[in-house]
PDB file of N, CA and C in Angstrom:
ATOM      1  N   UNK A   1       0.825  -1.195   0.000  1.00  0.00           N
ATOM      2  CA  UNK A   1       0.000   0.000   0.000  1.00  0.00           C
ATOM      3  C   UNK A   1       0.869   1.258   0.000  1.00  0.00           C
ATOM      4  N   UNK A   2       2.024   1.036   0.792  1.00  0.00           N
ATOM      5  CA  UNK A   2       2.482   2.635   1.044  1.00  0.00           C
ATOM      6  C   UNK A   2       3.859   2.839  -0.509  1.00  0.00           C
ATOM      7  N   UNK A   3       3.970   1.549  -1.325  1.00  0.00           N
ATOM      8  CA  UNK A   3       4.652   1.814  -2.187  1.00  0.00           C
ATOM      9  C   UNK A   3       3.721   2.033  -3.755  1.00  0.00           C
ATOM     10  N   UNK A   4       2.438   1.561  -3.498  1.00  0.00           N
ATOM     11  CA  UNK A   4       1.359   2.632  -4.444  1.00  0.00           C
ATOM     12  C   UNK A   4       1.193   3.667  -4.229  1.00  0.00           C
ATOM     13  N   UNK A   5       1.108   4.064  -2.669  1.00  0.00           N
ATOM     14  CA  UNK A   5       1.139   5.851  -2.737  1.00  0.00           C
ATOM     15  C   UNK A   5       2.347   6.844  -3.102  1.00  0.00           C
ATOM     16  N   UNK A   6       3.587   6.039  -2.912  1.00  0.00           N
ATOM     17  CA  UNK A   6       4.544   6.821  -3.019  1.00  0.00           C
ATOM     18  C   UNK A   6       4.527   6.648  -4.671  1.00  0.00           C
ATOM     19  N   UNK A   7       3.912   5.329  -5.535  1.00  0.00           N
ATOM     20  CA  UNK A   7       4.058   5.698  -6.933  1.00  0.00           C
ATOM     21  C   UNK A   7       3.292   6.798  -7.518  1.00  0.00           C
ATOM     22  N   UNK A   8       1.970   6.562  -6.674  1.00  0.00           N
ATOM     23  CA  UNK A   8       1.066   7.601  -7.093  1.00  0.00           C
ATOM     24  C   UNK A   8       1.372   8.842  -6.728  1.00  0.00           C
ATOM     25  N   UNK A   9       2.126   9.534  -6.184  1.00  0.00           N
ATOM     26  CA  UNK A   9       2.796  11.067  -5.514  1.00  0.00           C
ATOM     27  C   UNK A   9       3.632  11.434  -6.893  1.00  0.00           C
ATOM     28  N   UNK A  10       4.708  10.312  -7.432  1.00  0.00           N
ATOM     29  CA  UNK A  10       5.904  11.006  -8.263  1.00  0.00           C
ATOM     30  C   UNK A  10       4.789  10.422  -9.791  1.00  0.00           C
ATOM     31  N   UNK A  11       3.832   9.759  -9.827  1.00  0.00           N
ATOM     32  CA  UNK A  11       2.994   9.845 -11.279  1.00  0.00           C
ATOM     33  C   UNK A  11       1.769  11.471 -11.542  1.00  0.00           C
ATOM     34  N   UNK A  12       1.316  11.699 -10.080  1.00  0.00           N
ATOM     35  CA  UNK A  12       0.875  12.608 -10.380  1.00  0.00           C
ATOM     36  C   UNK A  12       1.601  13.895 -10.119  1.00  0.00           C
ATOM     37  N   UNK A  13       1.078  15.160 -10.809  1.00  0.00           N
ATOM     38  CA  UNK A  13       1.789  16.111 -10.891  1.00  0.00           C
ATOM     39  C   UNK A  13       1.181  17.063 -10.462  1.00  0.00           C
ATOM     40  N   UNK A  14       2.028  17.313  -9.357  1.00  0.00           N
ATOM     41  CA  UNK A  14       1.217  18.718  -8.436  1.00  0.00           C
ATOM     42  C   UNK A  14       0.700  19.698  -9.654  1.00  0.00           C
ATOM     43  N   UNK A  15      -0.356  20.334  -8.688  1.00  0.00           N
ATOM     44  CA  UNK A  15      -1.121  21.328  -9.578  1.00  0.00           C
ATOM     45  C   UNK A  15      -0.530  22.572  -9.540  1.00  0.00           C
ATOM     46  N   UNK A  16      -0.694  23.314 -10.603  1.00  0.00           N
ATOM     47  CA  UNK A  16      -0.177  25.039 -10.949  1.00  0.00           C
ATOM     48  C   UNK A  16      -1.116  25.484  -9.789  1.00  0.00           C
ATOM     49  N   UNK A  17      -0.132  26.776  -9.036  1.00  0.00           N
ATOM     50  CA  UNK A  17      -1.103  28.126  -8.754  1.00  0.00           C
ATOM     51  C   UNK A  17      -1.542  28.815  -9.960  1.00  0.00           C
ATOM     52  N   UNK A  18      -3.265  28.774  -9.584  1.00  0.00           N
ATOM     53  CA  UNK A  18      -3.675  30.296 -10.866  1.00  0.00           C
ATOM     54  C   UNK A  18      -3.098  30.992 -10.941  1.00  0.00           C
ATOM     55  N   UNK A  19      -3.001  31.467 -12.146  1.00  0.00           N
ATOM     56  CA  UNK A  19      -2.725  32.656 -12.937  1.00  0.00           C
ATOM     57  C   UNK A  19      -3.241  33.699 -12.198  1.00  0.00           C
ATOM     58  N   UNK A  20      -1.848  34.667 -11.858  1.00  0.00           N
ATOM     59  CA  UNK A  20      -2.593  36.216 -11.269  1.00  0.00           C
ATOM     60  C   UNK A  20      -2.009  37.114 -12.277  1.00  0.00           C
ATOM     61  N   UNK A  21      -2.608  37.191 -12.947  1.00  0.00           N
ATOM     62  CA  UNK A  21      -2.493  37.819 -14.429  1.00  0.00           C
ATOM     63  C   UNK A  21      -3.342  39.630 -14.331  1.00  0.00           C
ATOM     64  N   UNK A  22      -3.141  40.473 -14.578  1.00  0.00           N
ATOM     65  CA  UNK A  22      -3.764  41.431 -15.045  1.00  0.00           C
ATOM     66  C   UNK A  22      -4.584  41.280 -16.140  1.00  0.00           C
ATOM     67  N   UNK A  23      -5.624  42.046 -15.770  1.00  0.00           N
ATOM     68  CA  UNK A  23      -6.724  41.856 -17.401  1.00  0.00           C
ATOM     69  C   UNK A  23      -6.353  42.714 -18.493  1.00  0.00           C
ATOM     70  N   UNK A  24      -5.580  43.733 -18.478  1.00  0.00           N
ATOM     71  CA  UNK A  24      -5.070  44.482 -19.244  1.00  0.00           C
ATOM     72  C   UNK A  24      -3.653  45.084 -19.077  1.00  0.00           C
ATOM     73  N   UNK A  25      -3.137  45.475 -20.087  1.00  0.00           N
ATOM     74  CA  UNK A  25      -1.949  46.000 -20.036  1.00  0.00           C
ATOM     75  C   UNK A  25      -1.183  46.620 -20.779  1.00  0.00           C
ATOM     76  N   UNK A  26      -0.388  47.801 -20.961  1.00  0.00           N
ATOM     77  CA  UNK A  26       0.047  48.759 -21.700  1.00  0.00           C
ATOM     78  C   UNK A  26       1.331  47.684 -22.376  1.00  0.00           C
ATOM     79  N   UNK A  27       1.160  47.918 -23.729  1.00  0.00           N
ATOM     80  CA  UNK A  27       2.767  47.152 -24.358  1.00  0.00           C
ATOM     81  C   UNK A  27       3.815  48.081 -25.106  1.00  0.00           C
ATOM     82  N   UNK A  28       4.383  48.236 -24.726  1.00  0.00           N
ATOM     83  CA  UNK A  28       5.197  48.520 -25.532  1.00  0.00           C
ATOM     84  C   UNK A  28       6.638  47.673 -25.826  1.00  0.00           C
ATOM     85  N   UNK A  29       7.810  47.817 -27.227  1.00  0.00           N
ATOM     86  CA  UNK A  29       8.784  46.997 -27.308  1.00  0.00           C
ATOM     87  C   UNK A  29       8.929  47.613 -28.405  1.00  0.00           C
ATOM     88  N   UNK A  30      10.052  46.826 -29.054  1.00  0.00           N
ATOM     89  CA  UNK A  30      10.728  47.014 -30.442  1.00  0.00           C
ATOM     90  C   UNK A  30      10.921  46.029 -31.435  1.00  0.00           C
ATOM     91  N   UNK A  31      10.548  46.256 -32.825  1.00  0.00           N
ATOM     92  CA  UNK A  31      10.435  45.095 -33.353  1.00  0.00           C
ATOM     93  C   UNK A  31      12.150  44.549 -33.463  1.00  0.00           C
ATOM     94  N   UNK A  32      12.313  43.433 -34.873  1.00  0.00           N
ATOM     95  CA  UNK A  32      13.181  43.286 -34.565  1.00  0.00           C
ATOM     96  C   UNK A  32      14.665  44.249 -35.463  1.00  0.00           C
ATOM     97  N   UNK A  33      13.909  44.949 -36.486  1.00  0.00           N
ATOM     98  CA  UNK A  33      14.612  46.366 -37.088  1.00  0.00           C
ATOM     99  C   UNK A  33      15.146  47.107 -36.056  1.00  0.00           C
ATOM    100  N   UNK A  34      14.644  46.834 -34.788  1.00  0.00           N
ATOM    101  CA  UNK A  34      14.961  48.247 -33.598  1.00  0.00           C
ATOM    102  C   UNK A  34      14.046  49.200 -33.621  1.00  0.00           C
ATOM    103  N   UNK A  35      12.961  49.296 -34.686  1.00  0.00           N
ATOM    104  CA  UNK A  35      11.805  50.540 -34.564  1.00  0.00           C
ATOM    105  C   UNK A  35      10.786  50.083 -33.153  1.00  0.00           C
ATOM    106  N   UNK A  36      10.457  51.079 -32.916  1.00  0.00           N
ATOM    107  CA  UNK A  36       9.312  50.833 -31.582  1.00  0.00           C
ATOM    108  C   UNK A  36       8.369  51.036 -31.659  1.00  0.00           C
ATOM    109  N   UNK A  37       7.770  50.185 -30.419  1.00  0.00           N
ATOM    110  CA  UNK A  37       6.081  50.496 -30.796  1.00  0.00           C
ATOM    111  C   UNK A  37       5.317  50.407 -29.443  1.00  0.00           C
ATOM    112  N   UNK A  38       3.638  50.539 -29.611  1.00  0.00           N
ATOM    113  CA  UNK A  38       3.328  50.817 -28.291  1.00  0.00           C
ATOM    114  C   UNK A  38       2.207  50.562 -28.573  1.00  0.00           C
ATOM    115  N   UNK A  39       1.248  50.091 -27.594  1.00  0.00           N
ATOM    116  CA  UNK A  39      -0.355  49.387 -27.996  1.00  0.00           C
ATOM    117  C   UNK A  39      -0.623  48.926 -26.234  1.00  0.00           C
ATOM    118  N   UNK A  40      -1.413  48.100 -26.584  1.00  0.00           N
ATOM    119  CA  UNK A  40      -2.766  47.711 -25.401  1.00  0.00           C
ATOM    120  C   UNK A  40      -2.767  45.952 -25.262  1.00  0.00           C
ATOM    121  N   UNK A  41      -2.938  45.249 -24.318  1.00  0.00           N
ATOM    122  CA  UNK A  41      -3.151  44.233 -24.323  1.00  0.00           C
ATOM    123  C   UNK A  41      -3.946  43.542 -23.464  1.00  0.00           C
ATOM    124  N   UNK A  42      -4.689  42.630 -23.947  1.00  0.00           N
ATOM    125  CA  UNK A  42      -6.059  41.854 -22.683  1.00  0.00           C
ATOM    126  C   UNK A  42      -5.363  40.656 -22.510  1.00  0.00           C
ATOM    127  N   UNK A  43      -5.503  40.029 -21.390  1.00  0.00           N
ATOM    128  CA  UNK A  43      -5.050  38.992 -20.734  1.00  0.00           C
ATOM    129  C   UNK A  43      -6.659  37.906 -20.480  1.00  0.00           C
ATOM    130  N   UNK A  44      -7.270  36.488 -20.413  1.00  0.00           N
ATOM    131  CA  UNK A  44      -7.811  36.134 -20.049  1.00  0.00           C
ATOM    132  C   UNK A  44      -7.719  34.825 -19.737  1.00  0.00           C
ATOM    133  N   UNK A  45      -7.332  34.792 -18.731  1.00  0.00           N
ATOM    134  CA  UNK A  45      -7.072  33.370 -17.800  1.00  0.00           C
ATOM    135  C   UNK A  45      -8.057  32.397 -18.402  1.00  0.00           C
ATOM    136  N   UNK A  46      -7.683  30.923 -18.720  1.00  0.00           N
ATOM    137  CA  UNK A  46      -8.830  30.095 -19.399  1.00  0.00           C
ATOM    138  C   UNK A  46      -8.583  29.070 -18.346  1.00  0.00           C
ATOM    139  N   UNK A  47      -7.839  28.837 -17.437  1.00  0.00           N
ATOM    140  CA  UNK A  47      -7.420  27.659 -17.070  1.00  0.00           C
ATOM    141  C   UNK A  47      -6.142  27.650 -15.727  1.00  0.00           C
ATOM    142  N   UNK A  48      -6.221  27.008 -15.355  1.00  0.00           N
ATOM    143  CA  UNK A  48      -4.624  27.031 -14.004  1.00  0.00           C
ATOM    144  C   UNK A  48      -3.452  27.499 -14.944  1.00  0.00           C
ATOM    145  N   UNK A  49      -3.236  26.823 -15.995  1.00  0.00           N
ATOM    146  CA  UNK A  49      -2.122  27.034 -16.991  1.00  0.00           C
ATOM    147  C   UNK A  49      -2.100  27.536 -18.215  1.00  0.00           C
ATOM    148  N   UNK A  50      -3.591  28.231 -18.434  1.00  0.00           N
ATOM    149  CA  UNK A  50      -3.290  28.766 -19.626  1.00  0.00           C
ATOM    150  C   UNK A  50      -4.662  30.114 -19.893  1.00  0.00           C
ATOM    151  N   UNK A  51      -4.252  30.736 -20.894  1.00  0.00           N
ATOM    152  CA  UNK A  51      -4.931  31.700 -21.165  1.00  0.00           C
ATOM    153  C   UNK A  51      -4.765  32.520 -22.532  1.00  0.00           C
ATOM    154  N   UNK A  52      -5.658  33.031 -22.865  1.00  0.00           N
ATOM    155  CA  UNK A  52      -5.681  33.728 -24.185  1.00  0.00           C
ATOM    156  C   UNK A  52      -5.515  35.066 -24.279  1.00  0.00           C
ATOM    157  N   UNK A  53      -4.732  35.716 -24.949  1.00  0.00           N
ATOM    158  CA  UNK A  53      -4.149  37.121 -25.430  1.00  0.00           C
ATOM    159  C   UNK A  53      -4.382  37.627 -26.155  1.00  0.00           C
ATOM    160  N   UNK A  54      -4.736  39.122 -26.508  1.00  0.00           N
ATOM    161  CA  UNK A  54      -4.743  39.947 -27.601  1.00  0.00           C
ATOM    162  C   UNK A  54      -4.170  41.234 -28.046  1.00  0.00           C
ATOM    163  N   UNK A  55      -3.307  41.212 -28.686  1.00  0.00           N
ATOM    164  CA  UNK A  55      -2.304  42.586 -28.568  1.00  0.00           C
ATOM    165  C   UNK A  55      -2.997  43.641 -29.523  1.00  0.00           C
ATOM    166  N   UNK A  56      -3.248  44.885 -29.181  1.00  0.00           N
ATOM    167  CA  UNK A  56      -3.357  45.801 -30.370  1.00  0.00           C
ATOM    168  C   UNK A  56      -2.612  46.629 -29.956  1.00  0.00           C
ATOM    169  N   UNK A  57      -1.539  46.603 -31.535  1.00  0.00           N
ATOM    170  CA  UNK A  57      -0.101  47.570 -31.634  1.00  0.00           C
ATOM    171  C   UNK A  57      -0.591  48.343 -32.828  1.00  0.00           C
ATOM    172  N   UNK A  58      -0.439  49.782 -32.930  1.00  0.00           N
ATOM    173  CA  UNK A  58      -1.387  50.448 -34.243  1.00  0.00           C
ATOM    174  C   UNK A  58      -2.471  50.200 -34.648  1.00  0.00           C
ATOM    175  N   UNK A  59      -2.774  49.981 -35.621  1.00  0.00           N
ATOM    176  CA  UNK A  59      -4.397  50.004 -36.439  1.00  0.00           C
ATOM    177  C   UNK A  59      -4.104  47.884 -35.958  1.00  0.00           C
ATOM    178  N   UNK A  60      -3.745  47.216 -36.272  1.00  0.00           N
ATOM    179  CA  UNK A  60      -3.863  45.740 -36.002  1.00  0.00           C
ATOM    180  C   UNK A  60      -4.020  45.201 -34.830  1.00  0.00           C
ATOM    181  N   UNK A  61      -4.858  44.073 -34.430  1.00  0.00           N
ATOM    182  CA  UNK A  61      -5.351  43.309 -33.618  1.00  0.00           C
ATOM    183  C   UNK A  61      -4.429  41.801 -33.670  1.00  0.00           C
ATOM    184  N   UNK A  62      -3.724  41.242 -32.908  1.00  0.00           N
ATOM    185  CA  UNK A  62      -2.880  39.935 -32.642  1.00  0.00           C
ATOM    186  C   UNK A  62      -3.765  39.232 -31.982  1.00  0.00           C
ATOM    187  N   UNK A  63      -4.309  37.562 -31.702  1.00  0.00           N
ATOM    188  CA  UNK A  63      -4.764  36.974 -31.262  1.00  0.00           C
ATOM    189  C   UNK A  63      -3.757  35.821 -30.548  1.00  0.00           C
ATOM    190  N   UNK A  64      -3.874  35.288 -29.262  1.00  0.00           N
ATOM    191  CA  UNK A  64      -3.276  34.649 -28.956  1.00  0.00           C
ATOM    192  C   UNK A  64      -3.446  33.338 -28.219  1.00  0.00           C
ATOM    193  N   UNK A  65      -2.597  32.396 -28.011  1.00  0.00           N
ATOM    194  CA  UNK A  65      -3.126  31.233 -26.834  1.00  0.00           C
ATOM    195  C   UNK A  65      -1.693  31.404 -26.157  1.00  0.00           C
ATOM    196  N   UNK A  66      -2.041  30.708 -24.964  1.00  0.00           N
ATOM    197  CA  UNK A  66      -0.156  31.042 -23.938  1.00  0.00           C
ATOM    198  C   UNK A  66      -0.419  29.813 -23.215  1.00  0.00           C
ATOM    199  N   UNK A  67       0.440  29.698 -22.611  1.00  0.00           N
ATOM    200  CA  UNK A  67       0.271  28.290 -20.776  1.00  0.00           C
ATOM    201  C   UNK A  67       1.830  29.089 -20.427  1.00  0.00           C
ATOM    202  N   UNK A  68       1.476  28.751 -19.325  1.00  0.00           N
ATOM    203  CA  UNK A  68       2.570  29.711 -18.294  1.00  0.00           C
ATOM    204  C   UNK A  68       3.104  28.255 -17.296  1.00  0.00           C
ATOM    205  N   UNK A  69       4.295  28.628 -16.930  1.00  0.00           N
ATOM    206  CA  UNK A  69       5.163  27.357 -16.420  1.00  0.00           C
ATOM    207  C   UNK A  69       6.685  27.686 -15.513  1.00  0.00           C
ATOM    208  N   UNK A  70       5.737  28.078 -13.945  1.00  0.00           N
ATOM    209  CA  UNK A  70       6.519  28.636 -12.937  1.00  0.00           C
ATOM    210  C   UNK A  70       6.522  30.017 -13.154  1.00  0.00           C
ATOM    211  N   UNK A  71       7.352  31.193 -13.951  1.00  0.00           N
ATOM    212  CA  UNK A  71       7.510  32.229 -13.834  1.00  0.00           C
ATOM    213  C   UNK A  71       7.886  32.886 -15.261  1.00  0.00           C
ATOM    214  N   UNK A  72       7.323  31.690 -16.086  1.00  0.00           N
ATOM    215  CA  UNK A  72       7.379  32.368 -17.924  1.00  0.00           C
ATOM    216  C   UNK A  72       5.987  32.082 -18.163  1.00  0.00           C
ATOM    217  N   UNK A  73       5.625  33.018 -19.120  1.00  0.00           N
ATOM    218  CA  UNK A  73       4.315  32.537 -19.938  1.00  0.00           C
ATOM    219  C   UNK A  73       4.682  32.733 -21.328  1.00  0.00           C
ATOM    220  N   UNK A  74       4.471  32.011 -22.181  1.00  0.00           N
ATOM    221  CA  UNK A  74       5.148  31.992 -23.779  1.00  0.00           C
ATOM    222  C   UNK A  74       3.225  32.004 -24.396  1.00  0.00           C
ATOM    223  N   UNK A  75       3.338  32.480 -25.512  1.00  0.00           N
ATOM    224  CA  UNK A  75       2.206  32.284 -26.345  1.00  0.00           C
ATOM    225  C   UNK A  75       2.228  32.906 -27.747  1.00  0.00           C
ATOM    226  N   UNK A  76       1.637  31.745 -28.404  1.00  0.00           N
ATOM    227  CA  UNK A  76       1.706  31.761 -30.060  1.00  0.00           C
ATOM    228  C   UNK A  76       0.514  33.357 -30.645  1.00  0.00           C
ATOM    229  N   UNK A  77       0.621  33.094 -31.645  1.00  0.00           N
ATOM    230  CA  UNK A  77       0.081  34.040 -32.309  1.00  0.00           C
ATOM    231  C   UNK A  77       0.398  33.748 -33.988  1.00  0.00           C
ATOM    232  N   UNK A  78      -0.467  34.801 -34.771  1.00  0.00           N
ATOM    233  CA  UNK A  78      -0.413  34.909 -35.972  1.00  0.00           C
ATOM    234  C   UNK A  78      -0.054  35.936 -36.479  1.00  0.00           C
ATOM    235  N   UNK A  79       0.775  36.376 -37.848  1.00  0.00           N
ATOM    236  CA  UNK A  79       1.051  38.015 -38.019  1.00  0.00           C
ATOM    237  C   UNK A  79       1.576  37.711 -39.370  1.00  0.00           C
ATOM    238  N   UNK A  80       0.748  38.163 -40.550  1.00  0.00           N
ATOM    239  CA  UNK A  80       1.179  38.324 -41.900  1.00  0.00           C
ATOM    240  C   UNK A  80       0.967  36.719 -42.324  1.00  0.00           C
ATOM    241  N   UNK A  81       0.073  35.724 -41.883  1.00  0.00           N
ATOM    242  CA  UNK A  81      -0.005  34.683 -42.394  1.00  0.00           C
ATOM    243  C   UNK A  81       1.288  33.787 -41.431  1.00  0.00           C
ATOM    244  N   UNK A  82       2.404  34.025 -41.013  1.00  0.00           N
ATOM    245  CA  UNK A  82       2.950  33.409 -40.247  1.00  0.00           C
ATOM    246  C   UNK A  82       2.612  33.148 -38.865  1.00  0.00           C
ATOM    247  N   UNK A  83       3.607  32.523 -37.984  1.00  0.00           N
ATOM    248  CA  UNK A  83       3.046  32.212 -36.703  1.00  0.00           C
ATOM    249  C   UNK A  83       3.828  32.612 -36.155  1.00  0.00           C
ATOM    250  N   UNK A  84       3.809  33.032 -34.760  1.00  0.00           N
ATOM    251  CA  UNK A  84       5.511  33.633 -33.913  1.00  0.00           C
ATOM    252  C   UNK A  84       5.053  33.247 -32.726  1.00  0.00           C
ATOM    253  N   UNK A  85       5.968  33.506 -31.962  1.00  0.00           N
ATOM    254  CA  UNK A  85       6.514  32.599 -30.402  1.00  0.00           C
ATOM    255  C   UNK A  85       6.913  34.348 -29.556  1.00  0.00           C
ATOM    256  N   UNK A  86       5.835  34.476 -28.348  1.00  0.00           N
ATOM    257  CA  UNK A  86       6.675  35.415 -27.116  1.00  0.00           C
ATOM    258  C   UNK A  86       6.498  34.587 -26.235  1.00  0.00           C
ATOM    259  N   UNK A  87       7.780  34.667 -25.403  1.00  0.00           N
ATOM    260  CA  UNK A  87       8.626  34.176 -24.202  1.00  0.00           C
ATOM    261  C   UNK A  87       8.417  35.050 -23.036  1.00  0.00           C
ATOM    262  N   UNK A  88       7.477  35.112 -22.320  1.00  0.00           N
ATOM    263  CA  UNK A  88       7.319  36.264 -21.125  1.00  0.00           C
ATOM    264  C   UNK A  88       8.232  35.825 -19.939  1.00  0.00           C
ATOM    265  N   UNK A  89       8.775  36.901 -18.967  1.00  0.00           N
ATOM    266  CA  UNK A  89       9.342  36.236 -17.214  1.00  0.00           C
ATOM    267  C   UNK A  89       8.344  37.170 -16.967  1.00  0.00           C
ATOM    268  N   UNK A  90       7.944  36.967 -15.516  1.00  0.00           N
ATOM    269  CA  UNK A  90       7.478  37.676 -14.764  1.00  0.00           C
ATOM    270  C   UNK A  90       8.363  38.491 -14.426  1.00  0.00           C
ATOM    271  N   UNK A  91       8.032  39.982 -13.797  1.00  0.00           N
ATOM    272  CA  UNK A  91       9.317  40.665 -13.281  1.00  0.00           C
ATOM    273  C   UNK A  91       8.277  41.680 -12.308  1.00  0.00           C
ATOM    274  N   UNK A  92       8.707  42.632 -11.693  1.00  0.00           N
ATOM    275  CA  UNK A  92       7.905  43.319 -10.903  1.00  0.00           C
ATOM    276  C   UNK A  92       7.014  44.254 -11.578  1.00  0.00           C
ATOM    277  N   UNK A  93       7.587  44.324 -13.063  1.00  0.00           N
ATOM    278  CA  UNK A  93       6.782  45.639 -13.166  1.00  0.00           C
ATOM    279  C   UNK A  93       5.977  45.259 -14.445  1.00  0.00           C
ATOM    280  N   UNK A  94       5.635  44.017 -14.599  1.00  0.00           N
ATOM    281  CA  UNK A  94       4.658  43.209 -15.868  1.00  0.00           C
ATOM    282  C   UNK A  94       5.585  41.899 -16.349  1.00  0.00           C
ATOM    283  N   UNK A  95       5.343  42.359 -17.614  1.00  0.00           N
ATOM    284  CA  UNK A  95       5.857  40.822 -18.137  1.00  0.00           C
ATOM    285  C   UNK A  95       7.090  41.363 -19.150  1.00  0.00           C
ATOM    286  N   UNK A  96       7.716  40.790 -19.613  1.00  0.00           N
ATOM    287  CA  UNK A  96       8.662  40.928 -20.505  1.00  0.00           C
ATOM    288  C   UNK A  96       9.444  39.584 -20.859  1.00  0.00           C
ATOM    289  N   UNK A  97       9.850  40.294 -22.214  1.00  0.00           N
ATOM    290  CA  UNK A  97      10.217  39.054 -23.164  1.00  0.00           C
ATOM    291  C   UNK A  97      10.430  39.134 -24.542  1.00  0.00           C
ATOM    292  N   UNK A  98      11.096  38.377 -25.374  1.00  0.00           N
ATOM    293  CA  UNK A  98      11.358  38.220 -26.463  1.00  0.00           C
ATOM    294  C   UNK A  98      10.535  37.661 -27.171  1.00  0.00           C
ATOM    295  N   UNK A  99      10.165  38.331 -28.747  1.00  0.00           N
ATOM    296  CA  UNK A  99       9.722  37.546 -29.686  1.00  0.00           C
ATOM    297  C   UNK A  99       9.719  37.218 -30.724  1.00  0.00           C
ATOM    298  N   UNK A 100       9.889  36.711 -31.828  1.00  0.00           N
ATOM    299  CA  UNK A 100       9.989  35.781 -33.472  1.00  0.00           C
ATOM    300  C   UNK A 100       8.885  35.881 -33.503  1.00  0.00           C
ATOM    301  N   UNK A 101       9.457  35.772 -35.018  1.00  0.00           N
ATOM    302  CA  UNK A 101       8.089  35.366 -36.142  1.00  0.00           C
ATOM    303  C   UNK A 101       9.189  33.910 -36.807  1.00  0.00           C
ATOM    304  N   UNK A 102       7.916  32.806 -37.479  1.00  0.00           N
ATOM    305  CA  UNK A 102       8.839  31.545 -38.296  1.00  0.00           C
ATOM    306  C   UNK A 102       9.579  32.203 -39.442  1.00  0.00           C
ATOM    307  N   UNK A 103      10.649  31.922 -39.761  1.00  0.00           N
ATOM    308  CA  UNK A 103      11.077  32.355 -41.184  1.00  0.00           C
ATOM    309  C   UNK A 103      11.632  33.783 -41.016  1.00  0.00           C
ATOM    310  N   UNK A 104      11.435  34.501 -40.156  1.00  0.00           N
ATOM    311  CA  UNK A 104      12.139  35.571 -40.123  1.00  0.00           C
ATOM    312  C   UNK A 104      13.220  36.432 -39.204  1.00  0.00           C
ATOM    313  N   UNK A 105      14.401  36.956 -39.771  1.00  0.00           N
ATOM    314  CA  UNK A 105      15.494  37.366 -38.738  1.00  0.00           C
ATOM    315  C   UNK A 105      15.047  38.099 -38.132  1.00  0.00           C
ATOM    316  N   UNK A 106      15.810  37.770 -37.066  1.00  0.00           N
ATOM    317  CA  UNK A 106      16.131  38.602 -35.498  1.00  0.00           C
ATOM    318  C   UNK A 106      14.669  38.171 -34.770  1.00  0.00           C
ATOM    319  N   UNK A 107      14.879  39.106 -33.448  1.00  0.00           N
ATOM    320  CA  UNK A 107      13.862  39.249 -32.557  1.00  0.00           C
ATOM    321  C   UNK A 107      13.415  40.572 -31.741  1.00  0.00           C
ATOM    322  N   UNK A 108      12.590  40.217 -31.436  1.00  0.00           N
ATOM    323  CA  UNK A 108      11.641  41.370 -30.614  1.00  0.00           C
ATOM    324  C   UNK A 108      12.351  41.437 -29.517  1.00  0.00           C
ATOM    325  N   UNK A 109      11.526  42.581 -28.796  1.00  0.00           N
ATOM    326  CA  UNK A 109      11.153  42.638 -27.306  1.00  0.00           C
ATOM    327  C   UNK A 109      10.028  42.979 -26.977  1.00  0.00           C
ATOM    328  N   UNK A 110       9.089  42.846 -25.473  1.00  0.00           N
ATOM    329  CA  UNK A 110       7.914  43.131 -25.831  1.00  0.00           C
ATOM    330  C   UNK A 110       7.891  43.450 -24.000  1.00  0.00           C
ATOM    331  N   UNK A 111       7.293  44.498 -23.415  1.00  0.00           N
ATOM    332  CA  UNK A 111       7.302  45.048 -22.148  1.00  0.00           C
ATOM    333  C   UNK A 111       5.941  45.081 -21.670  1.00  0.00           C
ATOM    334  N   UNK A 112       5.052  44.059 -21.510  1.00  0.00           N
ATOM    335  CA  UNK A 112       3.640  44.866 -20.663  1.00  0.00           C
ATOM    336  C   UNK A 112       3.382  45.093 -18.789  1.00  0.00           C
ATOM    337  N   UNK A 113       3.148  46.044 -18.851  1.00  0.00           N
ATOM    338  CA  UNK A 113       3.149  46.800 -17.776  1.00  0.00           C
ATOM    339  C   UNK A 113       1.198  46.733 -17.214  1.00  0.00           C
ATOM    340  N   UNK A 114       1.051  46.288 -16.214  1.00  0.00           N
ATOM    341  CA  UNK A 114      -0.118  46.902 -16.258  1.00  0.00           C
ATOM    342  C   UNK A 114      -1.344  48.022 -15.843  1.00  0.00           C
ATOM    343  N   UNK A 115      -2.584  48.092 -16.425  1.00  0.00           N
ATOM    344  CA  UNK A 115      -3.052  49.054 -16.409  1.00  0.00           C
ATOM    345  C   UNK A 115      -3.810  49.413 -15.352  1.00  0.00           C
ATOM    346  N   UNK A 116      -4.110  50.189 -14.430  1.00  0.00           N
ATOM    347  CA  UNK A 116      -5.512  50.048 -13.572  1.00  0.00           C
ATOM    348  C   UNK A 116      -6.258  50.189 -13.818  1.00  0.00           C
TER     349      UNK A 116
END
């Protein structure tokens, strides 16, 4: 009995703390030319580990999915028919992180701060 529980402890996998995510948040960053930019972003928790994003940088709208894992949250997106990858850390003052597009040089940065 006590060597099924100890299998069952290292088979199951402790659960995530929720997401304490802001519902919104100011972005700004630089693409990967070095020009900058600045927009708005919604956050909506779907799950312990994951949640959906939407960036508007200028006149365009980004759609997103993420899962977060300890103290990064990464999430895909679409932009010009391609797909790209941001890499968030938590830090004190929002999120920050790097981001790609497939197929294309260099990378971003991307700063959201949030809003009250």
């Amino acid at each position: 009995m006590l060597c099924t529980l100890a299998l069952l402890a290292v088979a199951l996998p402790a659960s995530a703390d929720p997401l304490s995510l802001a519902s919104r948040y100011k972005a700004s960053g630089s693409n990967p030319d070095g020009s900058k930019y600045t927009g708005t972003t919604s956050v909506t928790v779907i799950s312990d580990t994951t949640y959906t994003i939407v960036w508007k940088i200028g006149g365009a709208t980004y759609e997103g999915f993420g899962m977060r894992l300890n103290d990064s949250l990464a999430a895909t997106y679409m932009i010009d028919g391609e797909p790209g990858l941001v890499i968030y850390k938590v830090d004190g003052d929002g999120l920050i992180g790097p981001w790609a597009i497939r197929g294309h040089d260099g990378v971003g940065t991307k700063h959201l701060r949030p809003l009250s």
